[in-house]
C-alpha atoms as a PDB file:
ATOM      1  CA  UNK A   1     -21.086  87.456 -42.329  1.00  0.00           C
ATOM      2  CA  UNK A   2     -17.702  86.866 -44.030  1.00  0.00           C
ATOM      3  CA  UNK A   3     -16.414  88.850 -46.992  1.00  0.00           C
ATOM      4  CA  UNK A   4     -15.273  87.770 -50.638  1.00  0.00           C
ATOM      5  CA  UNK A   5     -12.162  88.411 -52.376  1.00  0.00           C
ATOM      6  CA  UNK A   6     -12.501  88.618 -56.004  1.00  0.00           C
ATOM      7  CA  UNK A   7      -9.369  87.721 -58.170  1.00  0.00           C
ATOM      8  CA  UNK A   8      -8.637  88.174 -62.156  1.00  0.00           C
ATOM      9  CA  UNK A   9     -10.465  85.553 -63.911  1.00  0.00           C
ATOM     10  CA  UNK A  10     -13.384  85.255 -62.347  1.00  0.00           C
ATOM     11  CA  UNK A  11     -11.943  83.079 -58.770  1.00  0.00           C
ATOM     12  CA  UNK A  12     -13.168  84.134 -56.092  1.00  0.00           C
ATOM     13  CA  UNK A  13     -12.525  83.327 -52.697  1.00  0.00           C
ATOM     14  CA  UNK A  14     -14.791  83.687 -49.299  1.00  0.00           C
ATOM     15  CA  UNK A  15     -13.480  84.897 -45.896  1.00  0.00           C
ATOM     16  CA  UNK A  16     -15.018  83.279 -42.713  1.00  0.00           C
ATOM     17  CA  UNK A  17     -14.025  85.886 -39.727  1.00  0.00           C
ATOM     18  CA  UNK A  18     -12.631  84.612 -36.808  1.00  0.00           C
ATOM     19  CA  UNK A  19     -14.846  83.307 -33.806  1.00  0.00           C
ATOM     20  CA  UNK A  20     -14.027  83.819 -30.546  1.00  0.00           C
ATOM     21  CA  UNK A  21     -15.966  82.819 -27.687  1.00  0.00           C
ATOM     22  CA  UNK A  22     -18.885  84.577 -26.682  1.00  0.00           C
ATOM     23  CA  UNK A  23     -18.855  87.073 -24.046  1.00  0.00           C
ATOM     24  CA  UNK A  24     -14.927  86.449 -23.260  1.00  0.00           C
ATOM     25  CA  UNK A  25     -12.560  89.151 -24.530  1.00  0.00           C
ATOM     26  CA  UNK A  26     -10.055  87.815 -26.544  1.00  0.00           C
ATOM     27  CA  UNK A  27     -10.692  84.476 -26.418  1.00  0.00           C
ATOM     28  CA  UNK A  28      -9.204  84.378 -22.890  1.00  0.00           C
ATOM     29  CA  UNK A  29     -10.591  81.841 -20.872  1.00  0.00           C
ATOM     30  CA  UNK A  30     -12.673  83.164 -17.924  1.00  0.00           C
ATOM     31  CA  UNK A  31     -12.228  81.193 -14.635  1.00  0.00           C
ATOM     32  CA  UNK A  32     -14.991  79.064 -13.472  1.00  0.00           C
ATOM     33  CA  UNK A  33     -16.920  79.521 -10.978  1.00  0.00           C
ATOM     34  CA  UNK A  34     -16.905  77.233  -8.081  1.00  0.00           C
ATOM     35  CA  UNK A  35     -20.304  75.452  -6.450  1.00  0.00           C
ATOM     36  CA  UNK A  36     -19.436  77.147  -2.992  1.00  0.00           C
ATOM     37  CA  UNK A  37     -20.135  80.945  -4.772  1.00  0.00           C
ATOM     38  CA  UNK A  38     -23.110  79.766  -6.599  1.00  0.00           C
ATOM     39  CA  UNK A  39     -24.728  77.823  -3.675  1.00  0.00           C
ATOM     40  CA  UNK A  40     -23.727  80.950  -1.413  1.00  0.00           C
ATOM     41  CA  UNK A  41     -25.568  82.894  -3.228  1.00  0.00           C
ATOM     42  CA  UNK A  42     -28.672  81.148  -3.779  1.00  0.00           C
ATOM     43  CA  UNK A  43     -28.762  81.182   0.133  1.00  0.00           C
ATOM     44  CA  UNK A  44     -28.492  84.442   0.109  1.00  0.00           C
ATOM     45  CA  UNK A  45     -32.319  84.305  -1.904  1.00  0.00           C
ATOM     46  CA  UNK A  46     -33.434  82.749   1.640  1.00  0.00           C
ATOM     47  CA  UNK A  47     -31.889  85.265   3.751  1.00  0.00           C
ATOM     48  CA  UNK A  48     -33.410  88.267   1.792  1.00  0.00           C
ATOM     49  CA  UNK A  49     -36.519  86.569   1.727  1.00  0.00           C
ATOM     50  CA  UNK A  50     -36.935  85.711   5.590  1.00  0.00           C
ATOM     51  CA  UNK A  51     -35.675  89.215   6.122  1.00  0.00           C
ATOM     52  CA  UNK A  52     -38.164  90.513   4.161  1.00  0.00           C
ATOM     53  CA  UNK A  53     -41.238  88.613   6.350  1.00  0.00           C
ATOM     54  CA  UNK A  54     -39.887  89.010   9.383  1.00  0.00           C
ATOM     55  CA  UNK A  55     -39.456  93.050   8.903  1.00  0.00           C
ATOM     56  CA  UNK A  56     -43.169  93.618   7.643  1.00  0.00           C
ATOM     57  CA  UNK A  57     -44.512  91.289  10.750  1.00  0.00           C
ATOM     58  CA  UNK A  58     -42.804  93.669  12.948  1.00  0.00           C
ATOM     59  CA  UNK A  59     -44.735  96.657  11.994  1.00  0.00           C
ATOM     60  CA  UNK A  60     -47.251  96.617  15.315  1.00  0.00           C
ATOM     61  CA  UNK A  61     -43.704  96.770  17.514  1.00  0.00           C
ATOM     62  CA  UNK A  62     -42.394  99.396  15.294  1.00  0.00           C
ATOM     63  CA  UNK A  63     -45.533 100.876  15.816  1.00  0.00           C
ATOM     64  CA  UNK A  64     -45.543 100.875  19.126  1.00  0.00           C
ATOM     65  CA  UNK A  65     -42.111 102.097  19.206  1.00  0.00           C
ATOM     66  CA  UNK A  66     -42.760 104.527  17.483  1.00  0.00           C
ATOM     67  CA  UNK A  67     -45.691 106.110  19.548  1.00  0.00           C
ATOM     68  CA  UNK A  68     -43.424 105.983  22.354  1.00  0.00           C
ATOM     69  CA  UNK A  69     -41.302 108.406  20.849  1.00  0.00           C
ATOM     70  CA  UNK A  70     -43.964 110.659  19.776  1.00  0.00           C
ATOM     71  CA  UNK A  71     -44.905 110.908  23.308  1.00  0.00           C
ATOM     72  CA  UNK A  72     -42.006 111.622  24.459  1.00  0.00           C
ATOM     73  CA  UNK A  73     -41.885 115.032  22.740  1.00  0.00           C
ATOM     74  CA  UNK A  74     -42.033 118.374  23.975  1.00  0.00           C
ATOM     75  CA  UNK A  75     -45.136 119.704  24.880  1.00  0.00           C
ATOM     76  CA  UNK A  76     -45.391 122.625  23.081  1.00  0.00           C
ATOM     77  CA  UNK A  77     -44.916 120.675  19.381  1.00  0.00           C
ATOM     78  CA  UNK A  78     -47.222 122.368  16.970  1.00  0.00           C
ATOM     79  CA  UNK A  79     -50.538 119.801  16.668  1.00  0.00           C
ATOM     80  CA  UNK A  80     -49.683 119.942  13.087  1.00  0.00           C
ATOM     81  CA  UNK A  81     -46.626 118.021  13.589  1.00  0.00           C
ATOM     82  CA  UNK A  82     -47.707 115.296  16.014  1.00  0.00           C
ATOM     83  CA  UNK A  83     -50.770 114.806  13.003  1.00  0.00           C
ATOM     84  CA  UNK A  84     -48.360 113.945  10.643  1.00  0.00           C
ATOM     85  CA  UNK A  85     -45.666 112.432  13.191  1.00  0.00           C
ATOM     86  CA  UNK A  86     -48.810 109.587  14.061  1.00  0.00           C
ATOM     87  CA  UNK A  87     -49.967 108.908  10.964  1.00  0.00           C
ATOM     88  CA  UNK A  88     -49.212 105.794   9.477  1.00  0.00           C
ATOM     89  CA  UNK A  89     -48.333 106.342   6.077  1.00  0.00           C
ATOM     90  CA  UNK A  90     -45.800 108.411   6.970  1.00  0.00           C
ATOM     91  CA  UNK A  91     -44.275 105.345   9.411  1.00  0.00           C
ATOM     92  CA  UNK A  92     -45.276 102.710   6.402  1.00  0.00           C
ATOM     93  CA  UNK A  93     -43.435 104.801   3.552  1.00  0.00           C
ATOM     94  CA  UNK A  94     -40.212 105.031   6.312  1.00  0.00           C
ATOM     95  CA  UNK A  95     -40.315 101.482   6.503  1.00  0.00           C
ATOM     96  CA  UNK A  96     -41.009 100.761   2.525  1.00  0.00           C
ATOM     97  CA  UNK A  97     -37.716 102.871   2.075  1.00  0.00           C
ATOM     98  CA  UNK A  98     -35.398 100.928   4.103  1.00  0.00           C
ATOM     99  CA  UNK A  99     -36.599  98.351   3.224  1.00  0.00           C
ATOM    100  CA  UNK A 100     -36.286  98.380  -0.511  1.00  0.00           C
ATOM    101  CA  UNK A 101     -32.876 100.182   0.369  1.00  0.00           C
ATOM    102  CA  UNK A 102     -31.618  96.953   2.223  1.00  0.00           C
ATOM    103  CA  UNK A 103     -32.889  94.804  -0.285  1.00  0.00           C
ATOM    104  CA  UNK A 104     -30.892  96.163  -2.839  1.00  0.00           C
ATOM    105  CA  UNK A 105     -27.977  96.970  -1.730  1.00  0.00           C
ATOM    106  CA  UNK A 106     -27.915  93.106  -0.348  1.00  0.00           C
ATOM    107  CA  UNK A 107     -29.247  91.763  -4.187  1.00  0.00           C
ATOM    108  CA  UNK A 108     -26.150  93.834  -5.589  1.00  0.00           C
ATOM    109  CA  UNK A 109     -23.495  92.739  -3.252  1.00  0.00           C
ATOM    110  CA  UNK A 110     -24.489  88.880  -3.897  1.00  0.00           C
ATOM    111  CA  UNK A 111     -24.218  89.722  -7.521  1.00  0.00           C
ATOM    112  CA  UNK A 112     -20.706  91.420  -7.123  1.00  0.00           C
ATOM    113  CA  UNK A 113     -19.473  88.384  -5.598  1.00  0.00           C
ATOM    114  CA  UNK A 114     -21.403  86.022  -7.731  1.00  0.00           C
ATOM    115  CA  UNK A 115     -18.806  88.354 -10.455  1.00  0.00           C
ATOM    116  CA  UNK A 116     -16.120  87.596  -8.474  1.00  0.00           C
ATOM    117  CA  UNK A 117     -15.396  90.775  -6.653  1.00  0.00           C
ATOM    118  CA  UNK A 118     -13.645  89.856  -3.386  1.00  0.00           C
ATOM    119  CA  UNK A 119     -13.997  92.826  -1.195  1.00  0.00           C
ATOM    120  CA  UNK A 120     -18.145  92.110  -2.356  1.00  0.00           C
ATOM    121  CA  UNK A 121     -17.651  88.760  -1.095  1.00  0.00           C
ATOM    122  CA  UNK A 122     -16.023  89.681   2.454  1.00  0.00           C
ATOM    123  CA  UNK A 123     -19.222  92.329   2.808  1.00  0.00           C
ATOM    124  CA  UNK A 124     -21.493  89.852   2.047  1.00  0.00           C
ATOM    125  CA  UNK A 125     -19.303  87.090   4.127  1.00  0.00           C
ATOM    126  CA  UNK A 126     -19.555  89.782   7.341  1.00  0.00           C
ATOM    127  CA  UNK A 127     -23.124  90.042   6.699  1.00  0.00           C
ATOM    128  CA  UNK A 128     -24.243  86.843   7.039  1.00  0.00           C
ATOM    129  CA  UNK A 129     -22.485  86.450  10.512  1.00  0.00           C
ATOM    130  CA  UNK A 130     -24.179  89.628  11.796  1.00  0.00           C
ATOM    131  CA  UNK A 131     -27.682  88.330  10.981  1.00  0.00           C
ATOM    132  CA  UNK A 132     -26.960  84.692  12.230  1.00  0.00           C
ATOM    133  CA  UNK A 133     -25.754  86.643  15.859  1.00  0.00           C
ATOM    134  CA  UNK A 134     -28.937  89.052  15.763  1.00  0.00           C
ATOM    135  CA  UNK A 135     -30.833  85.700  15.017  1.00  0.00           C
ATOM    136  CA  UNK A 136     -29.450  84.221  18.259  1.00  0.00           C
ATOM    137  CA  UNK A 137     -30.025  87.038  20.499  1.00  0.00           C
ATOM    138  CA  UNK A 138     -33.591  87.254  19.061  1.00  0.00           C
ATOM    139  CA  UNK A 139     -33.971  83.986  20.330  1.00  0.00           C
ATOM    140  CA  UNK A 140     -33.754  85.250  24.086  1.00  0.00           C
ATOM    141  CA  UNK A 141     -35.637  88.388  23.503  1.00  0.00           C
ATOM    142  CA  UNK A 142     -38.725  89.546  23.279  1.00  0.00           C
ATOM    143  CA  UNK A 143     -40.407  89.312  20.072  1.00  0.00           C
ATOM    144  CA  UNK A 144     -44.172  90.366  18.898  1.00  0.00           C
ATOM    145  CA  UNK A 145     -45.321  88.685  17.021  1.00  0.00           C
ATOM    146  CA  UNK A 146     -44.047  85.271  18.257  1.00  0.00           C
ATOM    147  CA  UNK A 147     -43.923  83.226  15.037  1.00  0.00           C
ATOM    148  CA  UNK A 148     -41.864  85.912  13.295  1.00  0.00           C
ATOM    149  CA  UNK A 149     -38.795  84.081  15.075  1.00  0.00           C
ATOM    150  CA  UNK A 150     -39.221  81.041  11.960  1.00  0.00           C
ATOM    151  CA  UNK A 151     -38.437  83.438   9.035  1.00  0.00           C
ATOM    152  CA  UNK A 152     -35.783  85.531  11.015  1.00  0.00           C
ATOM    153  CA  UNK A 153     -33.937  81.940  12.644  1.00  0.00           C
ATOM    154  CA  UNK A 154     -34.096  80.538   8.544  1.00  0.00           C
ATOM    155  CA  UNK A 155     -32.726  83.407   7.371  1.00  0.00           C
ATOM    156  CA  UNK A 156     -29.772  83.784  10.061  1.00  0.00           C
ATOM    157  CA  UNK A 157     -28.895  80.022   9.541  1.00  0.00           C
ATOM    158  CA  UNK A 158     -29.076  81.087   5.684  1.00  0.00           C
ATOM    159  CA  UNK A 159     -26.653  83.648   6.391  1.00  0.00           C
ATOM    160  CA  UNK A 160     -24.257  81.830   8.272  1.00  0.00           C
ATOM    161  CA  UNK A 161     -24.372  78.949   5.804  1.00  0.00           C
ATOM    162  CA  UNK A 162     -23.537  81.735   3.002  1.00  0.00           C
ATOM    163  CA  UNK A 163     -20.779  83.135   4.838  1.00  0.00           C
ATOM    164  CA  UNK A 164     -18.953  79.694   5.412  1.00  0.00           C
ATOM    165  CA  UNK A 165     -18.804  79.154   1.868  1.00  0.00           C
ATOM    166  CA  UNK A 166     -17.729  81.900   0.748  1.00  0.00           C
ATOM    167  CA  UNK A 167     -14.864  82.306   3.092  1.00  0.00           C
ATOM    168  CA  UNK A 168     -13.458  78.896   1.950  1.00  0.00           C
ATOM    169  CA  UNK A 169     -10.201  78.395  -0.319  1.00  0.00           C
ATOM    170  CA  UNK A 170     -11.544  78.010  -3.581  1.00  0.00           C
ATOM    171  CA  UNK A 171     -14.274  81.303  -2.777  1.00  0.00           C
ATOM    172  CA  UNK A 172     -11.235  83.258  -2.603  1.00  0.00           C
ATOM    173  CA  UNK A 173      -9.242  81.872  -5.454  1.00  0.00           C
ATOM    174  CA  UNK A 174     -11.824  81.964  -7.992  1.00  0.00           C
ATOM    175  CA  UNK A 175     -12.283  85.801  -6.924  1.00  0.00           C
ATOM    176  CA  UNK A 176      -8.431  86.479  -6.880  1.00  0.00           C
ATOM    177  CA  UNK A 177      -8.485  84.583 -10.405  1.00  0.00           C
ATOM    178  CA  UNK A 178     -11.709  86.942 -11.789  1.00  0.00           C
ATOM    179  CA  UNK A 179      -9.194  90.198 -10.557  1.00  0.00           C
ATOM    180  CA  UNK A 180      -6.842  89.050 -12.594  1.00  0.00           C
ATOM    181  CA  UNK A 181      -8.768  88.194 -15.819  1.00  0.00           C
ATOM    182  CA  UNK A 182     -10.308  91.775 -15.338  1.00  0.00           C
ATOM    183  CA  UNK A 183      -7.261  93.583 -15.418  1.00  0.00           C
ATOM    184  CA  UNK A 184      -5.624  91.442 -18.283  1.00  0.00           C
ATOM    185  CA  UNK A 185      -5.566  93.597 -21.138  1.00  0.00           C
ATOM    186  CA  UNK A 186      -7.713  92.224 -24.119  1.00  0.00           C
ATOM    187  CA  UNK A 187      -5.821  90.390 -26.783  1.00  0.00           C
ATOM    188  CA  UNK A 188      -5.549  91.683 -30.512  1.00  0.00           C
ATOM    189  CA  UNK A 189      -7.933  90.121 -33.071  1.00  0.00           C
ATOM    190  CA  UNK A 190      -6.192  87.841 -35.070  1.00  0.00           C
ATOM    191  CA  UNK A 191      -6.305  88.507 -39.092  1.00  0.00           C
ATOM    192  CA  UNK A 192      -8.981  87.347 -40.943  1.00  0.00           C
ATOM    193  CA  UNK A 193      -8.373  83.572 -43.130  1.00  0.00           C
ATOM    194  CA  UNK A 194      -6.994  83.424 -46.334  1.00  0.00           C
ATOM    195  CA  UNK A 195      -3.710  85.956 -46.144  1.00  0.00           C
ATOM    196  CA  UNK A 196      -3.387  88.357 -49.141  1.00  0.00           C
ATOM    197  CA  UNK A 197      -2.127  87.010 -52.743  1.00  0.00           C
ATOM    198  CA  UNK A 198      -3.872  85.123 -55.239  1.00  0.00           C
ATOM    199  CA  UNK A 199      -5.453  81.268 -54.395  1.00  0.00           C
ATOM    200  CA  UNK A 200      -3.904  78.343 -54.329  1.00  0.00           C
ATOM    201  CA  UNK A 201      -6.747  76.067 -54.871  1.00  0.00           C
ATOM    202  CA  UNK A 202     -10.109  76.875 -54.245  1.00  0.00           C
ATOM    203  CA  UNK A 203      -9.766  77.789 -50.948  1.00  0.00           C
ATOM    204  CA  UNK A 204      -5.988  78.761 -49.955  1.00  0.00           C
ATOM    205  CA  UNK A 205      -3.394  80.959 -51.090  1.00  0.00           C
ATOM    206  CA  UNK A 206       0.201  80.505 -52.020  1.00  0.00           C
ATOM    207  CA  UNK A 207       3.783  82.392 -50.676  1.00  0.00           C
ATOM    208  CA  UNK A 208       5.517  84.377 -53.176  1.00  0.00           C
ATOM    209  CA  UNK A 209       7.696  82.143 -55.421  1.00  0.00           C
ATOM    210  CA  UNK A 210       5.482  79.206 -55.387  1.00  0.00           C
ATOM    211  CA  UNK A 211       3.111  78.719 -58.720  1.00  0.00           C
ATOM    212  CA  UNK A 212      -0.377  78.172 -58.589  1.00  0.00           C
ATOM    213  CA  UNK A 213      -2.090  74.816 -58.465  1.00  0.00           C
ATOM    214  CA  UNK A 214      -4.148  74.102 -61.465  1.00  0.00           C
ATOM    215  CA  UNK A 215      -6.853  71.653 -61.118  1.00  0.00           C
ATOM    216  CA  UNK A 216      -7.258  69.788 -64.630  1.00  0.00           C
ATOM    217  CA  UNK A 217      -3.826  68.970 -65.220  1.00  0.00           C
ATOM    218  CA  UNK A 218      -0.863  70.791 -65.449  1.00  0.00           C
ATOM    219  CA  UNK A 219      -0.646  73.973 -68.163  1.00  0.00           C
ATOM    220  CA  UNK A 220       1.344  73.459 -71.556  1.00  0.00           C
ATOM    221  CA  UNK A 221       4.545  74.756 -72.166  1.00  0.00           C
ATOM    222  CA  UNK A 222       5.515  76.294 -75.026  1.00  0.00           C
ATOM    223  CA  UNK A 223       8.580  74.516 -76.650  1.00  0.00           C
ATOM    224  CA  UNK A 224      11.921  75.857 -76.334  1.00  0.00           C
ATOM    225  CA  UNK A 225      13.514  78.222 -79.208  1.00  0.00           C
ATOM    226  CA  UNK A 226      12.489  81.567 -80.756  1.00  0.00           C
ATOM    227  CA  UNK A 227       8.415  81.908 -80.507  1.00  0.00           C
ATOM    228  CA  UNK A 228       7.018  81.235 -83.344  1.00  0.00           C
ATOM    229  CA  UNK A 229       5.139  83.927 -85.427  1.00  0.00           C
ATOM    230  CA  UNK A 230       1.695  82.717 -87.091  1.00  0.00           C
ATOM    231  CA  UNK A 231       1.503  85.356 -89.946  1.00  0.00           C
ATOM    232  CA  UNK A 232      -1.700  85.676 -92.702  1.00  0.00           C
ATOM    233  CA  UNK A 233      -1.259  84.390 -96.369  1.00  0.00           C
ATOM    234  CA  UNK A 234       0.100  85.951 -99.044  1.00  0.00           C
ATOM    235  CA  UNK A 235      -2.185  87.422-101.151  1.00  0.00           C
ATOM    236  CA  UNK A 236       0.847  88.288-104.177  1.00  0.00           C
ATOM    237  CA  UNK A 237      -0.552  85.225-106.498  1.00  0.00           C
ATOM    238  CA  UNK A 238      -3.740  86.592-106.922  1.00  0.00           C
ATOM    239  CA  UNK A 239      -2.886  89.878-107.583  1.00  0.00           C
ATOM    240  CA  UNK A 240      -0.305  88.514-110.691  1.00  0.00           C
ATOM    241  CA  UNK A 241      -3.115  86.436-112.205  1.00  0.00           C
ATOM    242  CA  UNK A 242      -5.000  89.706-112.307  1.00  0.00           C
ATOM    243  CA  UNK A 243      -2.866  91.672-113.958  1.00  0.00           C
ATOM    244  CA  UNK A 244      -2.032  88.396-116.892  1.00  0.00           C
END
């Protein structure tokens, strides 16, 4: 909403505050971000994903992993223990944890580079080539459930995809660039349209030492000499015929 400045006689003029553009401070111009980033990180939506399915598939080898240990235990553990060592909630809520864990700190790094962080986007970059190798010795392993290989091989090529792209030329500039527009210190807001004085116009103002436009024409001078003095009649006639 702009504000109104009210002159003597009545003229009043509005003030329109100044627009800068949204969500930039300053008006400075943020750098744009480059397809590689944003396809990056839409991979990265495939990665989580597969990682996701193929980490719930492998509950019956964690499972049986997990027994294994259990076994392995002295044999003078407390039966209380081993009850709630074999349970399975207690082996589903370990596995709910890490796994939400994982998923967010991965969801936060691909925002941080989608923001243009760089040391986010070398995380993320390193990432992606650790699950495309754990994908490929997967491959020669063996896996229970077979078919969880799809979702885990998807989400390594994902990953390696991801990491390509971010690690090219333009990945890096645009991240060096968003450093530098963080750090720049915002500019001052520039002062608010029309300056201080009366109007010129209807909608401008006028310097010092300039006169003021007047719209119908310009005002009448008075003519040169002494100023003349309008002063009431005499009323000394009227007062002689009264006394006669």
């Amino acid at each position: 909403m702009g504000a109104t400045i009210h002159y003597p006689g009545g003229m009043s003029v509005p003030i329109q505050p100044v627009q800068q553009p949204a969500g930039e401070p300053g008006g400075e111009q943020r750098p744009k971000r480059p397809d590689a980033v944003t396809i990056a990180a839409e991979l990265w939506a495939a990665v989580i994903l597969g990682q996701i399915i193929g980490f719930i598939a492998q509950y019956p080898t964690m499972r049986d992993t997990w027994d294994r240990q259990i076994a392995s235990m002295p044999a003078d553990t407390p039966k209380e223990e081993l009850d709630v060592l074999t349970s399975s909630a207690l082996l589903i809520t370990v596995m709910a944890v890490a796994g939400v864990a994982l998923t967010v700190v991965s969801v936060t790094l691909v925002l941080l580079t989608r923001a243009g962080y760089n040391w986010a986007r070398i995380v993320v970059a390193a990432m992606g080539v650790f699950l495309a190798v754990n994908a490929g010795f997967m491959l020669f392993g063996d896996v229970s459930p077979t078919w969880v290989m799809i979702p885990l091989v998807i989400s390594g090529v994902a990953g390696i995809g991801s990491s390509v792209l971010l690690l090219r030329r333009e990945s890096e500039q645009y991240c060096r660039a968003m450093t530098a527009y963080r750090r720049r210190p915002p500019r001052p807001a520039q002062p608010a349209w029309p300056p201080a004085g009366p109007p010129n116009g209807p909608y401008s103002g006028y310097g010092p030492g300039q006169p003021p436009y007047w719209p119908y024409g310009e005002p009448q001078q008075p003519p040169p000499g002494p100023p003349h003095v309008t002063r009431p009649p005499s009323n000394e006639g009227n007062e002689f015929r009264g006394q006669s």
